[in-house]
C-alpha atoms as a PDB file:
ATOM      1  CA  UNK A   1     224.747 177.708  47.952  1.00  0.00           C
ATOM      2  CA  UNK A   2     226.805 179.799  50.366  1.00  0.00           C
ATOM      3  CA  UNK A   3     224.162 180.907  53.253  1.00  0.00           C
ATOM      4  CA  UNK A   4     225.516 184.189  53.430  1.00  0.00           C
ATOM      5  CA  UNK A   5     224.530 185.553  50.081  1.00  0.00           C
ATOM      6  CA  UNK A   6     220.819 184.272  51.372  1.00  0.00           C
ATOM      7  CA  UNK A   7     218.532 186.809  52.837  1.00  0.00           C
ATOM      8  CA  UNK A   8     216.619 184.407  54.874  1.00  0.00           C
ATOM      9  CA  UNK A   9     213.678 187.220  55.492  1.00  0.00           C
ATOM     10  CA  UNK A  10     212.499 186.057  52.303  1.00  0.00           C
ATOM     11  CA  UNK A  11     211.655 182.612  53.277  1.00  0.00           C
ATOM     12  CA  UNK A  12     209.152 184.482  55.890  1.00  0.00           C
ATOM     13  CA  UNK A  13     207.667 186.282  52.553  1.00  0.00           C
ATOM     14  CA  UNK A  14     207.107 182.815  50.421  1.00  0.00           C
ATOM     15  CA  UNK A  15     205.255 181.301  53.277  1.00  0.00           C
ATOM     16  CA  UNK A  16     203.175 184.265  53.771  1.00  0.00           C
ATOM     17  CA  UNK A  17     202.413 184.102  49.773  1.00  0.00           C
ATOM     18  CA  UNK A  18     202.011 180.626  49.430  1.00  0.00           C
ATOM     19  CA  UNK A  19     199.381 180.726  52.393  1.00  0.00           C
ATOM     20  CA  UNK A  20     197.500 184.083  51.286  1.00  0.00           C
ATOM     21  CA  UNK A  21     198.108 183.313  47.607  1.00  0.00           C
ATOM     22  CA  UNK A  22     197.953 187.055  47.016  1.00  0.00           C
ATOM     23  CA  UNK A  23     200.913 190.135  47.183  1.00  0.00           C
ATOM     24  CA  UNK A  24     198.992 192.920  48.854  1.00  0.00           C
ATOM     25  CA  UNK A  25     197.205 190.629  51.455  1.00  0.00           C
ATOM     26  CA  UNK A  26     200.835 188.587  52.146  1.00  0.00           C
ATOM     27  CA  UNK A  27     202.754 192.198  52.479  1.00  0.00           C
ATOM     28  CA  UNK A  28     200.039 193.294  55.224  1.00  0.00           C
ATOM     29  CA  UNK A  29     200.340 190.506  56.626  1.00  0.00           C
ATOM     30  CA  UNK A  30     204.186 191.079  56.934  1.00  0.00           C
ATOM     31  CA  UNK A  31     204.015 195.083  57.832  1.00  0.00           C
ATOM     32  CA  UNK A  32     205.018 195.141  54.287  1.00  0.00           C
ATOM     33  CA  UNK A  33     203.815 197.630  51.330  1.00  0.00           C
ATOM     34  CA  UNK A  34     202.533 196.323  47.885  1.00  0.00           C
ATOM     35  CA  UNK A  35     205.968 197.274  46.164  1.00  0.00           C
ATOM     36  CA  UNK A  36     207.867 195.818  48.433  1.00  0.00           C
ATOM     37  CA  UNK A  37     206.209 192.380  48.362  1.00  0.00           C
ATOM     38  CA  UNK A  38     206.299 192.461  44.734  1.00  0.00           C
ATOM     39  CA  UNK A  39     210.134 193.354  44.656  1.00  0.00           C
ATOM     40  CA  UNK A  40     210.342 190.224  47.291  1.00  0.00           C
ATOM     41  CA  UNK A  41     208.513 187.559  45.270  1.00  0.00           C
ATOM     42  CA  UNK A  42     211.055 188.815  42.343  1.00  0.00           C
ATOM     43  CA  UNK A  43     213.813 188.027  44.384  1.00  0.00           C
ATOM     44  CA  UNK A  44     212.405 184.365  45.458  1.00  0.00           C
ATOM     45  CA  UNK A  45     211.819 183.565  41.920  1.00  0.00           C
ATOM     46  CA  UNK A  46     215.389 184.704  40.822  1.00  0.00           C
ATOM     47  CA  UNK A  47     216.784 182.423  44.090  1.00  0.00           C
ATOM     48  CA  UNK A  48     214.410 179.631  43.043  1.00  0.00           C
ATOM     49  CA  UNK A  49     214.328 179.441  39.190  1.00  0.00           C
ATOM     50  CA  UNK A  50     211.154 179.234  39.495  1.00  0.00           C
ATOM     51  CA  UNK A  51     207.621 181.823  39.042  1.00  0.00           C
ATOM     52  CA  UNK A  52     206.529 180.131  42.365  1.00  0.00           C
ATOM     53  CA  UNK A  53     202.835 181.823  41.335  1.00  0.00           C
ATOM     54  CA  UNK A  54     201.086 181.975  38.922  1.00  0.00           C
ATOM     55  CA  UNK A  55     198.283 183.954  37.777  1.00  0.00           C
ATOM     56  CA  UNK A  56     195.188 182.020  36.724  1.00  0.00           C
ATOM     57  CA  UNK A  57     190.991 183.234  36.504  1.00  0.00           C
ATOM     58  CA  UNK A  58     190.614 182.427  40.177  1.00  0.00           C
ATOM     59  CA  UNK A  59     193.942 184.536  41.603  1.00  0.00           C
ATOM     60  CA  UNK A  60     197.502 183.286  42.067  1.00  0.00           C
ATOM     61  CA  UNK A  61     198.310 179.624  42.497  1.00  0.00           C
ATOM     62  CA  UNK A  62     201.825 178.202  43.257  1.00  0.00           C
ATOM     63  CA  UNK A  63     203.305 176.352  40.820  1.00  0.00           C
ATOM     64  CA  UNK A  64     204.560 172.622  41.323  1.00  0.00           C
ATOM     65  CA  UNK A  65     207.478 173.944  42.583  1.00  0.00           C
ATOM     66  CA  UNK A  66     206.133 175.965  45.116  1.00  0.00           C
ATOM     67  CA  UNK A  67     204.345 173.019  46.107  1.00  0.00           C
ATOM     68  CA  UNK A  68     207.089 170.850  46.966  1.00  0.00           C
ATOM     69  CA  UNK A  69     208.893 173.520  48.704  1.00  0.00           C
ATOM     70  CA  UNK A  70     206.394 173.864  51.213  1.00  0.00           C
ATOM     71  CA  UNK A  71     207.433 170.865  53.870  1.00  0.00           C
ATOM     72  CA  UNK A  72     210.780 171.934  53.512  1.00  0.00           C
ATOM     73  CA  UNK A  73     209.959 175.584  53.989  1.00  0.00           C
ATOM     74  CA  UNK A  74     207.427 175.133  57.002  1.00  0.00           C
ATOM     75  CA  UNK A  75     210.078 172.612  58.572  1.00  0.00           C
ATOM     76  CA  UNK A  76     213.238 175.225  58.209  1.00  0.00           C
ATOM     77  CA  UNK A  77     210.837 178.207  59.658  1.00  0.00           C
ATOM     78  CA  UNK A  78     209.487 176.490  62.858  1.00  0.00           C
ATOM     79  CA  UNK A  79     213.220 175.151  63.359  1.00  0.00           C
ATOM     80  CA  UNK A  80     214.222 178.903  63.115  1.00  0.00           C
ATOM     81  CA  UNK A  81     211.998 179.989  65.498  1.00  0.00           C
ATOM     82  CA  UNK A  82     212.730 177.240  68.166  1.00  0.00           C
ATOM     83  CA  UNK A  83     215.719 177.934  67.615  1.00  0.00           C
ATOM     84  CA  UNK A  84     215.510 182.154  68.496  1.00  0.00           C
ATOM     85  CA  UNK A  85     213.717 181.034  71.091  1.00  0.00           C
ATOM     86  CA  UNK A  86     215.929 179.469  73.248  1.00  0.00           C
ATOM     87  CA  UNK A  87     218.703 182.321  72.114  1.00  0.00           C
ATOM     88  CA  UNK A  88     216.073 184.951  73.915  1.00  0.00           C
ATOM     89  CA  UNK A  89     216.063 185.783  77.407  1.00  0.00           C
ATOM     90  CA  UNK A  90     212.442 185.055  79.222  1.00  0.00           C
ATOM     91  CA  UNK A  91     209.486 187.574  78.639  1.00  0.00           C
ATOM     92  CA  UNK A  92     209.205 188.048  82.512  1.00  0.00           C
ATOM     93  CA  UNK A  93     212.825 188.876  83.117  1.00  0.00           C
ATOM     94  CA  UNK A  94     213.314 191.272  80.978  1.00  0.00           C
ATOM     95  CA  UNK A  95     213.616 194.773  82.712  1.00  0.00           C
ATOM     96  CA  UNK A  96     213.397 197.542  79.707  1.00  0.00           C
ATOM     97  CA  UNK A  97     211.072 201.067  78.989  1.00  0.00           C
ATOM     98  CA  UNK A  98     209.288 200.870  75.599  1.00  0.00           C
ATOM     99  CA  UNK A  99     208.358 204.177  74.112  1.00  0.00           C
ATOM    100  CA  UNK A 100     205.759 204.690  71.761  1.00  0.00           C
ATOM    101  CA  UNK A 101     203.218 207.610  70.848  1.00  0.00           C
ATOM    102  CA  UNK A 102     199.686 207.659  70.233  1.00  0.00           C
ATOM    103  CA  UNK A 103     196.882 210.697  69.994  1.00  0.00           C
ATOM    104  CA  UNK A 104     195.418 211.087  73.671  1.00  0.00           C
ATOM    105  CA  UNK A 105     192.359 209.619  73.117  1.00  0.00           C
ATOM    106  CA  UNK A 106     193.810 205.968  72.196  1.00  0.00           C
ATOM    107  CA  UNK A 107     195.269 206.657  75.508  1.00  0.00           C
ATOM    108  CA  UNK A 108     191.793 205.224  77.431  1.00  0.00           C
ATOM    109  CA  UNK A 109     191.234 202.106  74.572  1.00  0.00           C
ATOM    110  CA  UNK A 110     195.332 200.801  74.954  1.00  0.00           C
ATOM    111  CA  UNK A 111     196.432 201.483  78.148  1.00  0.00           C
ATOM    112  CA  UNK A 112     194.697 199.887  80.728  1.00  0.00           C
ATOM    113  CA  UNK A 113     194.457 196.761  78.763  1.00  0.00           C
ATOM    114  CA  UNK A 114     198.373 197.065  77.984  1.00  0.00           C
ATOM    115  CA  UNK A 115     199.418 197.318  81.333  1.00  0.00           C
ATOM    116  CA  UNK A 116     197.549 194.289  82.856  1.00  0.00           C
ATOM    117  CA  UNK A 117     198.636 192.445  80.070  1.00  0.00           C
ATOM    118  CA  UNK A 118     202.269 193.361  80.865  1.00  0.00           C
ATOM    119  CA  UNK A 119     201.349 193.259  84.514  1.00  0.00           C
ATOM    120  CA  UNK A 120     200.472 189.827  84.279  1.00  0.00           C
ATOM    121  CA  UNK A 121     203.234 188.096  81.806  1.00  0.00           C
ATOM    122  CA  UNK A 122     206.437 191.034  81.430  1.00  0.00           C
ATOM    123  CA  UNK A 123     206.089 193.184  84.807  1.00  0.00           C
ATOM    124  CA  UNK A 124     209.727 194.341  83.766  1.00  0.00           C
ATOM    125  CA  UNK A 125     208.610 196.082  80.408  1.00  0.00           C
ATOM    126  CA  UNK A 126     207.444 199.923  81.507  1.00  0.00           C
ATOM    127  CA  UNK A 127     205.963 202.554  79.197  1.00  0.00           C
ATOM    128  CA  UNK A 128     206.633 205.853  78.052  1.00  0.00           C
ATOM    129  CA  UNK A 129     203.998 207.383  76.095  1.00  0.00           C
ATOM    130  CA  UNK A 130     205.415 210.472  74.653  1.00  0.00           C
ATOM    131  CA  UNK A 131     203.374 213.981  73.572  1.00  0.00           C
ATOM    132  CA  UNK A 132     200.887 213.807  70.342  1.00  0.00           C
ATOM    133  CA  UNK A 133     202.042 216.569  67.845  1.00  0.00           C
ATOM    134  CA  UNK A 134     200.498 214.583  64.484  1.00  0.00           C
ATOM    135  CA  UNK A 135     201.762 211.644  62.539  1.00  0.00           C
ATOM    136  CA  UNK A 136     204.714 212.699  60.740  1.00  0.00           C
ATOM    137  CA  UNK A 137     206.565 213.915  63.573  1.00  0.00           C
ATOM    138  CA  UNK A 138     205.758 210.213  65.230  1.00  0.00           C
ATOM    139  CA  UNK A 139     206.383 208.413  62.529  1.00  0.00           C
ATOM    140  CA  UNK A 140     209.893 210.497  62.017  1.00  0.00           C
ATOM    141  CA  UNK A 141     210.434 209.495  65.817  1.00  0.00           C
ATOM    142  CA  UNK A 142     210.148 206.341  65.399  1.00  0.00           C
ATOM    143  CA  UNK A 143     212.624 206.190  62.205  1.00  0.00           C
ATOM    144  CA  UNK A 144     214.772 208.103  64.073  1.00  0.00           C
ATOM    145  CA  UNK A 145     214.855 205.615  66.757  1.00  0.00           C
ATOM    146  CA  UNK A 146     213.574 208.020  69.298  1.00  0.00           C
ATOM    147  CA  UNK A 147     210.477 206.392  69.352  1.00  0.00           C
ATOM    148  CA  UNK A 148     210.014 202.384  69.163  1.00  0.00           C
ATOM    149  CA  UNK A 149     206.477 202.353  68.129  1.00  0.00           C
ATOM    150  CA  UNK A 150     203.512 204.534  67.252  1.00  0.00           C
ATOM    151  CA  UNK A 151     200.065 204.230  66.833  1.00  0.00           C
ATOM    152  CA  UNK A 152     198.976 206.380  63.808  1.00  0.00           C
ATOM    153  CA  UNK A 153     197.930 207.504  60.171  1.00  0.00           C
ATOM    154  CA  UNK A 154     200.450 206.834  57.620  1.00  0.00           C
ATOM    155  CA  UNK A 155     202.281 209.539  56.865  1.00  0.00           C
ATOM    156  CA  UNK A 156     204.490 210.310  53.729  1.00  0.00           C
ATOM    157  CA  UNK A 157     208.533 209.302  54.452  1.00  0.00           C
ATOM    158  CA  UNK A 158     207.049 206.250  56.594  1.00  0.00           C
ATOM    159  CA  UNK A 159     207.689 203.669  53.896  1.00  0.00           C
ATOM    160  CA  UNK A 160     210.793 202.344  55.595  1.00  0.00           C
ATOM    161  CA  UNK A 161     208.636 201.038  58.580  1.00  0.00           C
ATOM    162  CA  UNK A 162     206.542 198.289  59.382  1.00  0.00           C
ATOM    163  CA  UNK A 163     202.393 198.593  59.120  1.00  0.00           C
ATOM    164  CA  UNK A 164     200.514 196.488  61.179  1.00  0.00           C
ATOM    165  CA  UNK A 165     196.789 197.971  60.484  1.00  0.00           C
ATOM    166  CA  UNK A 166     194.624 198.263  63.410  1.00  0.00           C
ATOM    167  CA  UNK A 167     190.909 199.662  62.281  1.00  0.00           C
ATOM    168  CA  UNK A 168     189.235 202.102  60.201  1.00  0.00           C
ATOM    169  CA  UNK A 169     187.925 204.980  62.049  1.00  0.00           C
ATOM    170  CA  UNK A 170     185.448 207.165  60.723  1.00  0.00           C
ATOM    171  CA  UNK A 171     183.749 211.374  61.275  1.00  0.00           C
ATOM    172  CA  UNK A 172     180.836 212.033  63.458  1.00  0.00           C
ATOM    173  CA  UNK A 173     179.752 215.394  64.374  1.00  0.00           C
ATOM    174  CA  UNK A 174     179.570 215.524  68.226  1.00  0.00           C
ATOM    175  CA  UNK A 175     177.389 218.347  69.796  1.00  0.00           C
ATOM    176  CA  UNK A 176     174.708 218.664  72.747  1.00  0.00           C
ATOM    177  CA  UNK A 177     171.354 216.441  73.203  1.00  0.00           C
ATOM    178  CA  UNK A 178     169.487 219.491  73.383  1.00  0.00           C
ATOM    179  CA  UNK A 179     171.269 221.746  70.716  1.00  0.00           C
ATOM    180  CA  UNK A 180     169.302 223.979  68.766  1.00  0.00           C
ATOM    181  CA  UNK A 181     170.439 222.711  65.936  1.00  0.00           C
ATOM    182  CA  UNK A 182     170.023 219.190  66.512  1.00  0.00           C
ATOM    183  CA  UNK A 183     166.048 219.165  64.230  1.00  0.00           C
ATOM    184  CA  UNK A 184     167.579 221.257  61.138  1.00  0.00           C
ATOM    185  CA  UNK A 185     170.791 220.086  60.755  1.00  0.00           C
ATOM    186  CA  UNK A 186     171.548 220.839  57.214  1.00  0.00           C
ATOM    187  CA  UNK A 187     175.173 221.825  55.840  1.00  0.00           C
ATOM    188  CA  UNK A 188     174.272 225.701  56.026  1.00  0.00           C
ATOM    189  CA  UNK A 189     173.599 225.744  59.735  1.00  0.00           C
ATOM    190  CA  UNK A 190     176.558 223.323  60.395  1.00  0.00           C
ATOM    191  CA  UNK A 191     179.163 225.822  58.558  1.00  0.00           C
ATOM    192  CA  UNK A 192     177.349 228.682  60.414  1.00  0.00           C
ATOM    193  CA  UNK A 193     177.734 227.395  64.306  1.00  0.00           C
ATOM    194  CA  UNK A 194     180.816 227.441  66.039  1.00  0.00           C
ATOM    195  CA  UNK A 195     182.788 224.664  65.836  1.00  0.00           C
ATOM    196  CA  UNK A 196     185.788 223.152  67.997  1.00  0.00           C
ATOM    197  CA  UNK A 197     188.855 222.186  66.623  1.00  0.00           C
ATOM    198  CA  UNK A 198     191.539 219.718  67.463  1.00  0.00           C
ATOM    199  CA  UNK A 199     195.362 220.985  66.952  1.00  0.00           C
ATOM    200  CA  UNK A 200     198.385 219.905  68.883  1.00  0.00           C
ATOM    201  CA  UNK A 201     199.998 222.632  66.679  1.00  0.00           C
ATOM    202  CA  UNK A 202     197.566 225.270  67.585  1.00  0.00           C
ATOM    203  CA  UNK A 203     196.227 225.752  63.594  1.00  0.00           C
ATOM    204  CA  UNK A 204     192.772 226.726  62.907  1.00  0.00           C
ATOM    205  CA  UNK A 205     192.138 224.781  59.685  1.00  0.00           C
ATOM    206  CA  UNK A 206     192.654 221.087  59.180  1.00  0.00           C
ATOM    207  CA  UNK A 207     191.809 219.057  55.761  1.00  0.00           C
ATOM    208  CA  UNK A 208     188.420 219.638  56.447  1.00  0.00           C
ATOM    209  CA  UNK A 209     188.616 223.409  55.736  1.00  0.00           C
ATOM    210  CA  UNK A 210     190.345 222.642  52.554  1.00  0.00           C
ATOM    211  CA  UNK A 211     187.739 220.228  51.679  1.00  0.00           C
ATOM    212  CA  UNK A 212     185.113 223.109  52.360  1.00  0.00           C
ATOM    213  CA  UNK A 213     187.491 225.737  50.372  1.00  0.00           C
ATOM    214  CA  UNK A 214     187.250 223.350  47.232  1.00  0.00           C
ATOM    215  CA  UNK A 215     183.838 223.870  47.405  1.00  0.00           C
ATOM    216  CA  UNK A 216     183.846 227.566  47.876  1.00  0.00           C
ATOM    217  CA  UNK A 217     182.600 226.988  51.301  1.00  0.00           C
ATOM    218  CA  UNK A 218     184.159 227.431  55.118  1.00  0.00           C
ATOM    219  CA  UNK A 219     182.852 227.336  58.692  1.00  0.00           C
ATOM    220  CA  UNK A 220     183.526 229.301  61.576  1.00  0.00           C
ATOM    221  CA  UNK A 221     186.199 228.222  64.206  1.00  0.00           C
ATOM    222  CA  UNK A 222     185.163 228.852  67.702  1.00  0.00           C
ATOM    223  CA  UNK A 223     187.691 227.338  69.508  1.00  0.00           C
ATOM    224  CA  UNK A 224     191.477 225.397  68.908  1.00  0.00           C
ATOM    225  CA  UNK A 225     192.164 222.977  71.865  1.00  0.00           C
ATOM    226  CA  UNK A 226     195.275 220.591  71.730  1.00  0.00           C
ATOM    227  CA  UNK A 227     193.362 217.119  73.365  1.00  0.00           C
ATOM    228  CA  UNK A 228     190.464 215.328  71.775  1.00  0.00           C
ATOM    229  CA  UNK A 229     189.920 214.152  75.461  1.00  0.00           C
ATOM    230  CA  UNK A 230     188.655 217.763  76.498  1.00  0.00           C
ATOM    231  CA  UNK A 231     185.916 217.962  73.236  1.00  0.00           C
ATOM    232  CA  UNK A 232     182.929 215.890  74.861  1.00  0.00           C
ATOM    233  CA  UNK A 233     183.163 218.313  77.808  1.00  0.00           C
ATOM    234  CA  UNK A 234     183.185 221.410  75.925  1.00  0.00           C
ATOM    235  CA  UNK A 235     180.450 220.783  73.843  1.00  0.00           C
ATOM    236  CA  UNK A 236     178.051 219.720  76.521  1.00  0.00           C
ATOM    237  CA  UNK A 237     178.036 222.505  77.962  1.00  0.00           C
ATOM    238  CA  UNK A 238     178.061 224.800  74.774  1.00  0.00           C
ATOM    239  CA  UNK A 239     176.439 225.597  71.476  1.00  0.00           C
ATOM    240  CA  UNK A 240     179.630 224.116  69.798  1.00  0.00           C
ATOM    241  CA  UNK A 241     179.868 221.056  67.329  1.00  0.00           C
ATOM    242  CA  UNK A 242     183.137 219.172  66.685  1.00  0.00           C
ATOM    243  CA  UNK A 243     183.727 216.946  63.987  1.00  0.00           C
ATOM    244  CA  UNK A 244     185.780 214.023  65.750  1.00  0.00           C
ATOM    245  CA  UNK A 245     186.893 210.562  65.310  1.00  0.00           C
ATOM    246  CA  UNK A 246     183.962 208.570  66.002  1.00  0.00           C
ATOM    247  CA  UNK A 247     186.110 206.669  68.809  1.00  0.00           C
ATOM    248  CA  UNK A 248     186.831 210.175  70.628  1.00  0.00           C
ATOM    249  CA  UNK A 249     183.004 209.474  72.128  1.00  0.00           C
ATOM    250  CA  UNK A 250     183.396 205.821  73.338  1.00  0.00           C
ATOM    251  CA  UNK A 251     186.592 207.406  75.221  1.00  0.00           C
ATOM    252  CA  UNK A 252     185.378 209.580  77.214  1.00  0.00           C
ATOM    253  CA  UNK A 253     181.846 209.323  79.108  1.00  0.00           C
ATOM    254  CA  UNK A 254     180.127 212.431  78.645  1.00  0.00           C
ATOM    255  CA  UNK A 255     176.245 212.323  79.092  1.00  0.00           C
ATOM    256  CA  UNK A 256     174.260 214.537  77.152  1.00  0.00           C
ATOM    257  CA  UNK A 257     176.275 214.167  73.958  1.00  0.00           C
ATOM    258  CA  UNK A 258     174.748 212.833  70.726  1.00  0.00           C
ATOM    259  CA  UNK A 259     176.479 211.794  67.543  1.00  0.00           C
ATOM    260  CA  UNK A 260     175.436 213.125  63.492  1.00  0.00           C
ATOM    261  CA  UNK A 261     176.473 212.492  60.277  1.00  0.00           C
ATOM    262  CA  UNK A 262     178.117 214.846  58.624  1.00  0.00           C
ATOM    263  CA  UNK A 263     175.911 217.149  56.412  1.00  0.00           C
ATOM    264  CA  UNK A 264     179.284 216.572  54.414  1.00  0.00           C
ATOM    265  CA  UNK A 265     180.650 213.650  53.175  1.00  0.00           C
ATOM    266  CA  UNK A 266     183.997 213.295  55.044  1.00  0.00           C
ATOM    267  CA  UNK A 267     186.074 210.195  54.104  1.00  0.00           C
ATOM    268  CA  UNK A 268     187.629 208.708  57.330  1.00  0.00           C
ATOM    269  CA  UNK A 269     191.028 207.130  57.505  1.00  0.00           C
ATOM    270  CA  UNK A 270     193.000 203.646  58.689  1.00  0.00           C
ATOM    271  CA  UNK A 271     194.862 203.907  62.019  1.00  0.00           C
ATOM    272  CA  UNK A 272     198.137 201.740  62.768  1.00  0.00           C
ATOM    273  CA  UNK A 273     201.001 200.952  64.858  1.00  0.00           C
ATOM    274  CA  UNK A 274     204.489 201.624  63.225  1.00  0.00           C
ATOM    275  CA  UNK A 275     207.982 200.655  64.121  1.00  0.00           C
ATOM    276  CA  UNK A 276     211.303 200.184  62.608  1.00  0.00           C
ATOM    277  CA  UNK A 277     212.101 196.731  61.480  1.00  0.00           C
ATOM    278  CA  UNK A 278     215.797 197.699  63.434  1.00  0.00           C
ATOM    279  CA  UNK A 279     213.221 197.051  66.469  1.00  0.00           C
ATOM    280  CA  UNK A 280     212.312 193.457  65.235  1.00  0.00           C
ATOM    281  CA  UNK A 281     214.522 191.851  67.594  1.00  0.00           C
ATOM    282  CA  UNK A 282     213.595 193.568  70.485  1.00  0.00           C
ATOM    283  CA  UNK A 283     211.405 191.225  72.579  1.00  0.00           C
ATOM    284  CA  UNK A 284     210.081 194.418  74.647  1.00  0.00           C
ATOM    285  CA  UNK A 285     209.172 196.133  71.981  1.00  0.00           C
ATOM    286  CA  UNK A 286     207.336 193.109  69.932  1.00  0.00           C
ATOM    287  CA  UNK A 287     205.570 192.073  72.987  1.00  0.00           C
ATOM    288  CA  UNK A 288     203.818 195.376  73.543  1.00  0.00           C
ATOM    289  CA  UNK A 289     203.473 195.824  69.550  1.00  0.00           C
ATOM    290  CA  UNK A 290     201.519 192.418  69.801  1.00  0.00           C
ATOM    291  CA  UNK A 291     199.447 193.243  72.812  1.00  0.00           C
ATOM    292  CA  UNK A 292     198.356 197.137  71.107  1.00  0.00           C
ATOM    293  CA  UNK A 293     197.080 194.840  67.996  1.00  0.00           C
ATOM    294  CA  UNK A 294     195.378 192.326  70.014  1.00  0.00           C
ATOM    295  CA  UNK A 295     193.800 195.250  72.184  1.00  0.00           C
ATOM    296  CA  UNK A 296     192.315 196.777  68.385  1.00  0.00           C
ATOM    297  CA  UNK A 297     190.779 193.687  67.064  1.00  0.00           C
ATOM    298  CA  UNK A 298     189.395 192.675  70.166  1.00  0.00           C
ATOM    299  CA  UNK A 299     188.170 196.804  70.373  1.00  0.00           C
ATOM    300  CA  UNK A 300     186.870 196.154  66.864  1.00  0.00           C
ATOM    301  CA  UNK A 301     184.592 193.224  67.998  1.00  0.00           C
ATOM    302  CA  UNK A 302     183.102 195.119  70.976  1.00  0.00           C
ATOM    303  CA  UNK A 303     179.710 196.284  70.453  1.00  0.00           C
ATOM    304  CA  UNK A 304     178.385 199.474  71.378  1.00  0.00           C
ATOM    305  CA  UNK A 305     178.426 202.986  69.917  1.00  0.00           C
ATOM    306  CA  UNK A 306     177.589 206.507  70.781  1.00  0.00           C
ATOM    307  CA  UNK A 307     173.815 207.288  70.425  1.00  0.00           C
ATOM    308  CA  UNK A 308     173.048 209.209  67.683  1.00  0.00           C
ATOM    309  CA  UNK A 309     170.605 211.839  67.163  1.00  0.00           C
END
């Protein structure tokens, strides 16, 4: 077989499926979406001749084949990587600035973390952390090589990146301890007080107020402010509510601020980190995409939350 009509990435994606023994699970693993692991184990069967896995009661399950391709595989895939290893420079010489985005108040959970980590084993790699104006125009940033990573939703037109989850975050109404509102908080009165809202864009409506429009319903904004970061202040000292990502409140220390549910069901969303796979080479770039996921799960594990009301 000549080597060069090979796309060796795919040996990466039958070790991943072989191990996980399922699509979806193997193409997060891999940054990769559902689709495009499918289309990838339809490419190793047509290289192998062979269905590789099979579907059974219990799930997928390689097939003899797959089986004996395994020692071969694992063998040719650590060789590979010993071998890119000695082609790449050392971690700590490396002297290059690695830009990335993130909404300011992810600023506070990945920063300090990042940079004693990069203190410590690539004090060569700095960081650029450029302005928060919502996850399209990051994620467009990054596929237009502007950015090298961001931390973010997923947005539409992202498909050609990687997606390395990081957590689930989730809605909490913040307001004052001793808001009037804090012993009837039903829907009606929520709608009814004055509420802060986040917009690096300066809008006045979000999802939310779509949400409420569907319903017939809307709520009075009191103020638009461009950083999360400046929310726990305001509404300590006001009769204002915000409804925030619940991590906006471990951020910033703010005494005298309470968390509620929402008298509203609110679904939350997944946040990740996104980058090119043109940026899969880049040592820089991979070290401090490796260090923002290891700074999420360990963030994940921490105990603690806002008190609640």
């Amino acid at each position: 077989m000549n080597l060069r009509s090979v796309d060796l990435n795919l040996l990466v994606v039958l070790d991943a499926l072989l191990e996980e023994r399922h699509v979806t699970r193997a193409g997060k693993r891999l940054g990769l979406s559902q689709p495009a692991a499918s289309n990838a184990l339809e490419r190793l069967r047509a290289m192998f001749g062979d269905p590789l896995l099979e579907r059974t009661r219990d799930g997928l399950r390689p097939t003899p084949r797959a089986e004996s391709l395994r020692p071969a595989l694992r063998d040719a895939l650590e060789s590979t990587a010993r071998l890119v290893a000695r082609a790449r420079p050392d971690l700590s010489t490396i002297v290059q600035t690695v830009r990335w985005s993130v909404v300011d108040y992810g600023l506070p959970l990945f920063v300090p973390p990042l940079l004693a980590s990069l203190a410590e084993h690539a004090p060569g790699i700095d960081l650029v952390v450029s302005p928060w104006s919502g996850a399209e125009d990051a994620l467009a940033a990054v596929s237009d090589g502007a950015l090298d990573l961001a931390v973010s939703v997923h947005a539409p037109g992202a498909s050609e990146l990687r997606w390395q989850r990081l957590f689930e975050e989730r809605y909490v109404v913040a307001m004052r301890a001793d808001h009037p509102a804090r012993r009837r908080f039903t829907l009606e009165r929520w709608l009814a007080l004055p509420h802060v809202v986040v917009s690096g864009r300066g809008q006045a409506s979000g999802a939310l107020d779509a949400a409420l429009a569907a319903r017939g319903l809307s709520r009075r904004v009191g103020l638009v402010v461009p950083s999360f970061l400046a929310v726990p202040a305001i509404v300590a000292g006001s009769d204002l509510v915000a409804l925030v990502p619940e991590r906006v409140l471990r951020a910033v220390v703010c005494p005298g601020i309470v968390a509620r549910e929402p008298p509203l069901a609110v679904s939350g969303f997944e946040v990740g980190l996104g980058w090119h796979p043109r940026r899969d080479g880049d040592l820089a770039t991979m070290r401090v995409a490796q260090e923002i996921v290891r700074i999420a799960r360990a963030e994940i594990r921490a105990p603690g939350r806002r008190p609640r009301a």
